[in-house]
N, C-alpha and C. Protein backbone atom coordinates (compact mmCIF):
# COMPACT_ATOMS: atom_id res chain seq x y z
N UNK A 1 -46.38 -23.89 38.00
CA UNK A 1 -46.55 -24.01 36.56
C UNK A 1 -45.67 -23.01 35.80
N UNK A 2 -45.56 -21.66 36.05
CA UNK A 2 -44.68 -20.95 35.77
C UNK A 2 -43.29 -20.94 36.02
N UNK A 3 -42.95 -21.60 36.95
CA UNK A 3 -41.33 -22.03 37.37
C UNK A 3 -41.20 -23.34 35.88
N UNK A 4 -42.32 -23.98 36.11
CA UNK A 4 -41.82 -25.45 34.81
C UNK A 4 -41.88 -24.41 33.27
N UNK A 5 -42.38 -23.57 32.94
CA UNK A 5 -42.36 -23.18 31.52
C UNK A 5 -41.11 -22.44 31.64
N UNK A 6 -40.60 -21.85 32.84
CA UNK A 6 -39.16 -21.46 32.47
C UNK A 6 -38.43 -21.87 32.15
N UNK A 7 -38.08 -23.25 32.91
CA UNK A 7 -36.97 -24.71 33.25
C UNK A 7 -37.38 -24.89 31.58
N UNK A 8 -38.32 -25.06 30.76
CA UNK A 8 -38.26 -25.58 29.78
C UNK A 8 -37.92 -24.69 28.80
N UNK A 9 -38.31 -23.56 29.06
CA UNK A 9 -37.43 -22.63 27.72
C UNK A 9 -36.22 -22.43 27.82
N UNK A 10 -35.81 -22.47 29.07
CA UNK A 10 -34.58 -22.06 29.33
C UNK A 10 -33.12 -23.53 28.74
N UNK A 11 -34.09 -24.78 28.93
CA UNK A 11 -33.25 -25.76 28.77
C UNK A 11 -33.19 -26.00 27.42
N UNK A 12 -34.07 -25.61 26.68
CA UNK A 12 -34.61 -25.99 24.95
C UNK A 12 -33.25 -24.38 24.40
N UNK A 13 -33.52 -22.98 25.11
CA UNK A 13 -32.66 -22.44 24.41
C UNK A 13 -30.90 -22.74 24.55
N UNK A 14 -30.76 -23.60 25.69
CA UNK A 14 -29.10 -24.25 26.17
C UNK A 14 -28.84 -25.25 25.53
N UNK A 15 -29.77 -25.87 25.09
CA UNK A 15 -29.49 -27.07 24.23
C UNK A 15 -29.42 -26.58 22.45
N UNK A 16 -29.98 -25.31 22.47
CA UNK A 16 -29.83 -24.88 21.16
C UNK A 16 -28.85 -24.04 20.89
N UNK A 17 -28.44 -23.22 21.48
CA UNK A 17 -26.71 -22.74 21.65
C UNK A 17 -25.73 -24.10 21.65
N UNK A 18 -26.15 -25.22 22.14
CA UNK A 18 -25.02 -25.59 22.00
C UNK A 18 -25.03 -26.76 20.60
N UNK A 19 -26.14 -27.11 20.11
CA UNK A 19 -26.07 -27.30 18.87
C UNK A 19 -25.42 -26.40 17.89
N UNK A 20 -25.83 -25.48 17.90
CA UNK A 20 -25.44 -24.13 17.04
C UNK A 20 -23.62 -23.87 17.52
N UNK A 21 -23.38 -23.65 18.55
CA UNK A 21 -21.69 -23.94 18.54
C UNK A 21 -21.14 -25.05 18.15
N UNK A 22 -21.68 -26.02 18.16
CA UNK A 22 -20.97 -27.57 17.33
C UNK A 22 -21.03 -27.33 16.08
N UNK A 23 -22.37 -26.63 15.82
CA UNK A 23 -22.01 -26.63 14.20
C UNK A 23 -21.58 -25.95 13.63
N UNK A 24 -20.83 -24.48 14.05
CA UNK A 24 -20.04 -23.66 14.29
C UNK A 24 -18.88 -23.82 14.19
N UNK A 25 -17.87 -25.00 14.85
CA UNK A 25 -16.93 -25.49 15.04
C UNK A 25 -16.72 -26.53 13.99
N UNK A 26 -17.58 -27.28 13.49
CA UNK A 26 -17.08 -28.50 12.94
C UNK A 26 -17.68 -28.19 11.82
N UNK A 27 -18.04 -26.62 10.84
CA UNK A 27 -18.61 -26.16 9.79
C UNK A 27 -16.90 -25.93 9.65
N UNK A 28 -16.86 -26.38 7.65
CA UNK A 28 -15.62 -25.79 7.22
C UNK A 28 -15.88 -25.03 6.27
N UNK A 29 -15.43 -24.01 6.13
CA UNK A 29 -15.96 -22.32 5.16
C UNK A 29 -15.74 -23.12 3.86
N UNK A 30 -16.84 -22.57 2.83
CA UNK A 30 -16.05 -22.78 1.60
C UNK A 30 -16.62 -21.28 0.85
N UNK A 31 -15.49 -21.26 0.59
CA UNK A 31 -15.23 -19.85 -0.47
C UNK A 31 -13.88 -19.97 -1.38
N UNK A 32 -14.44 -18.93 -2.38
CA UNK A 32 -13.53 -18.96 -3.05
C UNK A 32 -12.10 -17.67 -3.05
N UNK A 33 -12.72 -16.86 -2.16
CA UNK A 33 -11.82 -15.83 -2.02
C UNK A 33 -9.87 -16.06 -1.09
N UNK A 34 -9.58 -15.60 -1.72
CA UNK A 34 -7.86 -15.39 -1.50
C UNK A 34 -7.98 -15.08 -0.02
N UNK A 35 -7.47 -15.39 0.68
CA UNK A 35 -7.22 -15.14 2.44
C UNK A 35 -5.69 -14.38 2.71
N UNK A 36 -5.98 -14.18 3.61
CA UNK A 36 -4.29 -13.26 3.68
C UNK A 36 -3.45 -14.38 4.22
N UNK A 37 -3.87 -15.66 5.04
CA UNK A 37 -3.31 -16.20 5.63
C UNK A 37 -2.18 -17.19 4.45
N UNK A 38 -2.91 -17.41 3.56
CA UNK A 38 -2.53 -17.92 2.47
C UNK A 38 -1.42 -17.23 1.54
N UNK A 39 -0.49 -17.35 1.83
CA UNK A 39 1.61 -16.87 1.08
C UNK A 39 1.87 -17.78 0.01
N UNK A 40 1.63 -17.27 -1.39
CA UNK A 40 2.26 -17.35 -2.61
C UNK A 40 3.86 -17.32 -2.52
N UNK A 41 4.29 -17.98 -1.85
CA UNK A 41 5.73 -17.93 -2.12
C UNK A 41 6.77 -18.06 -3.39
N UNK A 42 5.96 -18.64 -4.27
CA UNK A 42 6.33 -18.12 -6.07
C UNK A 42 6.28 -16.98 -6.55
N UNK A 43 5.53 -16.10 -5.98
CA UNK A 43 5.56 -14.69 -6.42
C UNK A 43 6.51 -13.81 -5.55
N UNK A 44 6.90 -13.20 -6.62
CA UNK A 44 7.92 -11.89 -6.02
C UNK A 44 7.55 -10.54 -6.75
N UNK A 45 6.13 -10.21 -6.34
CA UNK A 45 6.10 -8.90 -6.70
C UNK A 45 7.23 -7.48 -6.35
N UNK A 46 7.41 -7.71 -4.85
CA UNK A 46 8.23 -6.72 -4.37
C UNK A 46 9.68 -7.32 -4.09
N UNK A 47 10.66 -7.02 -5.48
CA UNK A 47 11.80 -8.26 -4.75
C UNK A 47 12.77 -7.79 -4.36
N UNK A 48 13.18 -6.67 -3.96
CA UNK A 48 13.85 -5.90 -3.13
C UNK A 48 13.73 -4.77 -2.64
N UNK A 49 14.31 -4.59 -1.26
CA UNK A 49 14.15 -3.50 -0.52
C UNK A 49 14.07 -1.87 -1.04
N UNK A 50 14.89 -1.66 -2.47
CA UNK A 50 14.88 0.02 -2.96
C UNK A 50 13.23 -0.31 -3.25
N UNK A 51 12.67 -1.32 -4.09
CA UNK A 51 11.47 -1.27 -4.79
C UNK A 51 10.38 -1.14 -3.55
N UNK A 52 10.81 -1.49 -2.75
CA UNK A 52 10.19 -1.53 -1.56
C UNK A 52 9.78 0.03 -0.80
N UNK A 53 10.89 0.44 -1.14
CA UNK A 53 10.74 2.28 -0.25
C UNK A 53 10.49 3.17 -0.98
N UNK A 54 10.56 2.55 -3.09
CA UNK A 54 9.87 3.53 -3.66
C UNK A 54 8.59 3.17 -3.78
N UNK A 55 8.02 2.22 -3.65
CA UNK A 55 6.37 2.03 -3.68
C UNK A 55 5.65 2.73 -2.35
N UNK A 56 6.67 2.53 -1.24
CA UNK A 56 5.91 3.26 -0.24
C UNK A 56 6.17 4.74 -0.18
N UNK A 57 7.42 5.08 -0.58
CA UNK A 57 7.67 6.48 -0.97
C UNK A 57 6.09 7.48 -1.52
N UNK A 58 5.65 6.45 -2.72
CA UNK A 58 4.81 6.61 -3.59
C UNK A 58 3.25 6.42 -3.12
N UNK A 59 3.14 5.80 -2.41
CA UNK A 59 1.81 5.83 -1.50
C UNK A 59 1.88 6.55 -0.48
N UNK A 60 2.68 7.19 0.45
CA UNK A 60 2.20 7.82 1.03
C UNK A 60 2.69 9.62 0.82
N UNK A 61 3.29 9.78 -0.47
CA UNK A 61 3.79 10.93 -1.10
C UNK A 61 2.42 12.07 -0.69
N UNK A 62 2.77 13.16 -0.62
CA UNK A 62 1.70 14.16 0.23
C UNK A 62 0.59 13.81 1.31
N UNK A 63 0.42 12.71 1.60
CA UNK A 63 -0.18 12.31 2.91
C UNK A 63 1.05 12.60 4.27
N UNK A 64 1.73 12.23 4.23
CA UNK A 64 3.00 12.15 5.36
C UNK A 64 4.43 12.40 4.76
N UNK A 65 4.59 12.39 3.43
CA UNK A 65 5.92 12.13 3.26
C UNK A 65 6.14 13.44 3.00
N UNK A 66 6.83 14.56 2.75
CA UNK A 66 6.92 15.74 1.91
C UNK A 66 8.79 15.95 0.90
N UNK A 67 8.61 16.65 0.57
CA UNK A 67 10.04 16.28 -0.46
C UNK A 67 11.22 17.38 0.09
N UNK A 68 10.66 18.41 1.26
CA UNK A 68 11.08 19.28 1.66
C UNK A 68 12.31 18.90 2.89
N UNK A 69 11.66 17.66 3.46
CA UNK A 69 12.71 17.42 4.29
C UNK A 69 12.94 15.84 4.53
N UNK A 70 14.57 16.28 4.66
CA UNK A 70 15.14 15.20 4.45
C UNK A 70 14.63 13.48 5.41
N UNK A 71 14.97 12.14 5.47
CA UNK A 71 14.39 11.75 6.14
C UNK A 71 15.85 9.86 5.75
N UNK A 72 15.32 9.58 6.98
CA UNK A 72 16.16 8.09 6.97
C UNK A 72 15.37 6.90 6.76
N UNK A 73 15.70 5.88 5.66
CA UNK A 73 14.44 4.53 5.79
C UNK A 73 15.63 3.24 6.41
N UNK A 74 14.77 2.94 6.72
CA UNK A 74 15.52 1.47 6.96
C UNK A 74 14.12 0.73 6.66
N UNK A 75 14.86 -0.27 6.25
CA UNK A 75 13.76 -1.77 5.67
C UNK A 75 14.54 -2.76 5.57
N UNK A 76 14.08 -3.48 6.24
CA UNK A 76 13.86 -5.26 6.65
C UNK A 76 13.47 -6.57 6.03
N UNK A 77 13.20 -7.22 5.95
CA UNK A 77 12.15 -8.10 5.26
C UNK A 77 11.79 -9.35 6.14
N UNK A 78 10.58 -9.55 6.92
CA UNK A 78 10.11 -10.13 7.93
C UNK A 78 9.14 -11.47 7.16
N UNK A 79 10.31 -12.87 7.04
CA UNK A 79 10.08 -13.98 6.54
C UNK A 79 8.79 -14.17 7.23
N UNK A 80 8.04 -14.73 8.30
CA UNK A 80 7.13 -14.84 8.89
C UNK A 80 5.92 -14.46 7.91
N UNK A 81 5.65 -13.09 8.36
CA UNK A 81 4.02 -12.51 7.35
C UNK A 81 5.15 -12.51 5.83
N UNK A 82 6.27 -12.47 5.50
CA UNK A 82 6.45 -12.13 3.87
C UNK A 82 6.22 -11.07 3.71
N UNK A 83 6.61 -10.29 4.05
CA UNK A 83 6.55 -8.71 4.14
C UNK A 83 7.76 -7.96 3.98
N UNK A 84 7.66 -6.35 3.70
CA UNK A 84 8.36 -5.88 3.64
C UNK A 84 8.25 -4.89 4.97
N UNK A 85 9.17 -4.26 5.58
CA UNK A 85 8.77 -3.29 6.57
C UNK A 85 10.17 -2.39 6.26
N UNK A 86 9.21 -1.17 6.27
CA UNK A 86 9.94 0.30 5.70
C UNK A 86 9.58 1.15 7.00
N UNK A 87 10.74 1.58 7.42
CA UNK A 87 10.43 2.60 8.27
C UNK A 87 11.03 3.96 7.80
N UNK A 88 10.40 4.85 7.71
CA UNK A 88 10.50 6.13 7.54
C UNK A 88 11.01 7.36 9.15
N UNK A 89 11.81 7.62 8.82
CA UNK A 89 12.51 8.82 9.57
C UNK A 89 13.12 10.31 9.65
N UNK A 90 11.88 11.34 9.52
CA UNK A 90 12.04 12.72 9.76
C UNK A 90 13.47 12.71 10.84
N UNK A 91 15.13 13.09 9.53
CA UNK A 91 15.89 13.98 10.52
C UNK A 91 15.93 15.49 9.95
N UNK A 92 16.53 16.01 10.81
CA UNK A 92 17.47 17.32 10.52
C UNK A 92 18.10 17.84 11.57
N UNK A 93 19.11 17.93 10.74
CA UNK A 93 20.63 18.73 11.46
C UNK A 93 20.90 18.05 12.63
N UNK A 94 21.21 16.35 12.24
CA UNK A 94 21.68 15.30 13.31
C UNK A 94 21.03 15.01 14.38
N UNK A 95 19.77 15.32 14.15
CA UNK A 95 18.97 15.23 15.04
C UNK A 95 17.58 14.11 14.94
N UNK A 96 17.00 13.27 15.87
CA UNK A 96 15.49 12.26 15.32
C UNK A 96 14.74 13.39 16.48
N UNK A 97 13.66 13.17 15.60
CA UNK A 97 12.61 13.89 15.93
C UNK A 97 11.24 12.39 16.65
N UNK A 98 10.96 13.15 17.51
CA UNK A 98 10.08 12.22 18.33
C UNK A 98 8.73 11.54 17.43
N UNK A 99 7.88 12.50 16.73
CA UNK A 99 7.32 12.24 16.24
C UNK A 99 7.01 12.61 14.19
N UNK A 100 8.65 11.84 14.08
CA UNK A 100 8.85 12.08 12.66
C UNK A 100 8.92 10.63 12.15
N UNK A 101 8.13 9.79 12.85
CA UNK A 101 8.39 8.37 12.45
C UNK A 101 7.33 7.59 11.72
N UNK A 102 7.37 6.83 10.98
CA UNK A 102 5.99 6.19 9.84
C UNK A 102 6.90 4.90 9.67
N UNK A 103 5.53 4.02 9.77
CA UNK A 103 6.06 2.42 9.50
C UNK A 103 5.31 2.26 8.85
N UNK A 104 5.60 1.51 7.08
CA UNK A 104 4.94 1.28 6.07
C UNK A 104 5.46 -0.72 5.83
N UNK A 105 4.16 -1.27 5.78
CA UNK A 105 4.04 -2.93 5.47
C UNK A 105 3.79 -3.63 3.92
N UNK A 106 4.56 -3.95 3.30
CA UNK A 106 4.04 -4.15 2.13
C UNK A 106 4.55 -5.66 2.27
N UNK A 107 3.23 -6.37 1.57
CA UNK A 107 3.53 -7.90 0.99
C UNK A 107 4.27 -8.03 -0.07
N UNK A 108 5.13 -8.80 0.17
CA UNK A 108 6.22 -9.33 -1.03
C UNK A 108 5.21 -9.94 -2.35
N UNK A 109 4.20 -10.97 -2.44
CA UNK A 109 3.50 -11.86 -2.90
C UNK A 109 2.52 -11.04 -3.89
N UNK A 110 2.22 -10.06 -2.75
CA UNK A 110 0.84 -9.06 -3.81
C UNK A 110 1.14 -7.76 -4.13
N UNK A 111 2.38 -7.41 -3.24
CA UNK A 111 2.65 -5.92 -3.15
C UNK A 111 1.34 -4.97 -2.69
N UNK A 112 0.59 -5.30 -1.96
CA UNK A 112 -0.20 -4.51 -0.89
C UNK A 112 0.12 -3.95 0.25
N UNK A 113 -0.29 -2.95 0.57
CA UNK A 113 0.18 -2.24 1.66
C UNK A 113 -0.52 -2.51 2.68
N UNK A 114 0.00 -2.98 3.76
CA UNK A 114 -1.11 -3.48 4.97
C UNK A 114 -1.17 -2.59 5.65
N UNK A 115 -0.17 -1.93 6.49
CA UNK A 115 -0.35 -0.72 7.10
C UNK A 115 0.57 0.73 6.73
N UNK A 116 -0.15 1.70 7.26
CA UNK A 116 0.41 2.95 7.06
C UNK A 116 0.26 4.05 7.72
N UNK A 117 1.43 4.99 7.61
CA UNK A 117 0.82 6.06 8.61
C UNK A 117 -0.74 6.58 9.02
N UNK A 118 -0.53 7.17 9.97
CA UNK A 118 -1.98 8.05 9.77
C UNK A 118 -2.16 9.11 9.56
C-alpha cells in the first residue's frame, strides 16, 4: 500500500513538471519594457569614436582613469551588439604595462555603458 501511494505521487508530480514546462515554453512574455536584444538602428546617440572615448573618459574619470598619466585608446565599433569598444592603455616611457588595461562598452543606440573596469 505504501509502495502504490508513492508510484502515485510520484507520477501526479512528473506529469505536473511537465505540464508546467510546456507551458513554460509555449508562454510568450508580454511586457512592455525595452530589451537589450532589441537595436534601434535609427538612433545614433554615440556617432563617433572621439565621442565615444570622451564619454568613457568621463565615466570612469577618478575610478581608473587618472590625468597624471599618460595612456593609449583604441576604439572599434562592433556592428553585431552596435557598440562601441574603447580600450584604454596605461603607457610610459615606451613601455605597456601588464596591468594598465580597461575595456569600456558603450551602445551606439542608447549610449549606455555595458561594461567597465573594476
Amino acid at each position: 500500500m505504501k509502495n502504490k501511494f508513492l508510484y502515485v505521487c510520484f507520477t501526479l508530480s512528473f506529469l505536473i513538471n511537465m505540464a508546467l514546462s510546456i507551458h513554460l515554453l509555449k508562454r510568450q512574455p508580454v511586457c512592455e519594457h525595452k530589451h537589450w536584444e532589441d537595436i534601434d538602428r535609427t538612433k545614433d546617440v554615440i556617432p563617433d569614436g572621439k565621442t565615444a572615448i570622451l564619454l568613457a573618459k568621463e565615466r570612469l574619470d577618478g575610478k581608473w582613469i587618472g590625468e597624471d598619466y599618460p595612456y593609449v585608446y583604441f576604439v572599434f565599433f562592433n556592428e553585431p551588439s552596435y557598440e562601441w569598444i574603447v580600450f584604454f592603455r596605461y603607457r610610459a616611457e615606451d613601455r605597456f604595462y601588464v596591468d594598465g588595461e580597461c575595456v569600456v562598452w558603450l551602445r551606439r543606440d542608447n549610449g549606455i555603458l555595458n561594461n567597465f573596469c573594476r
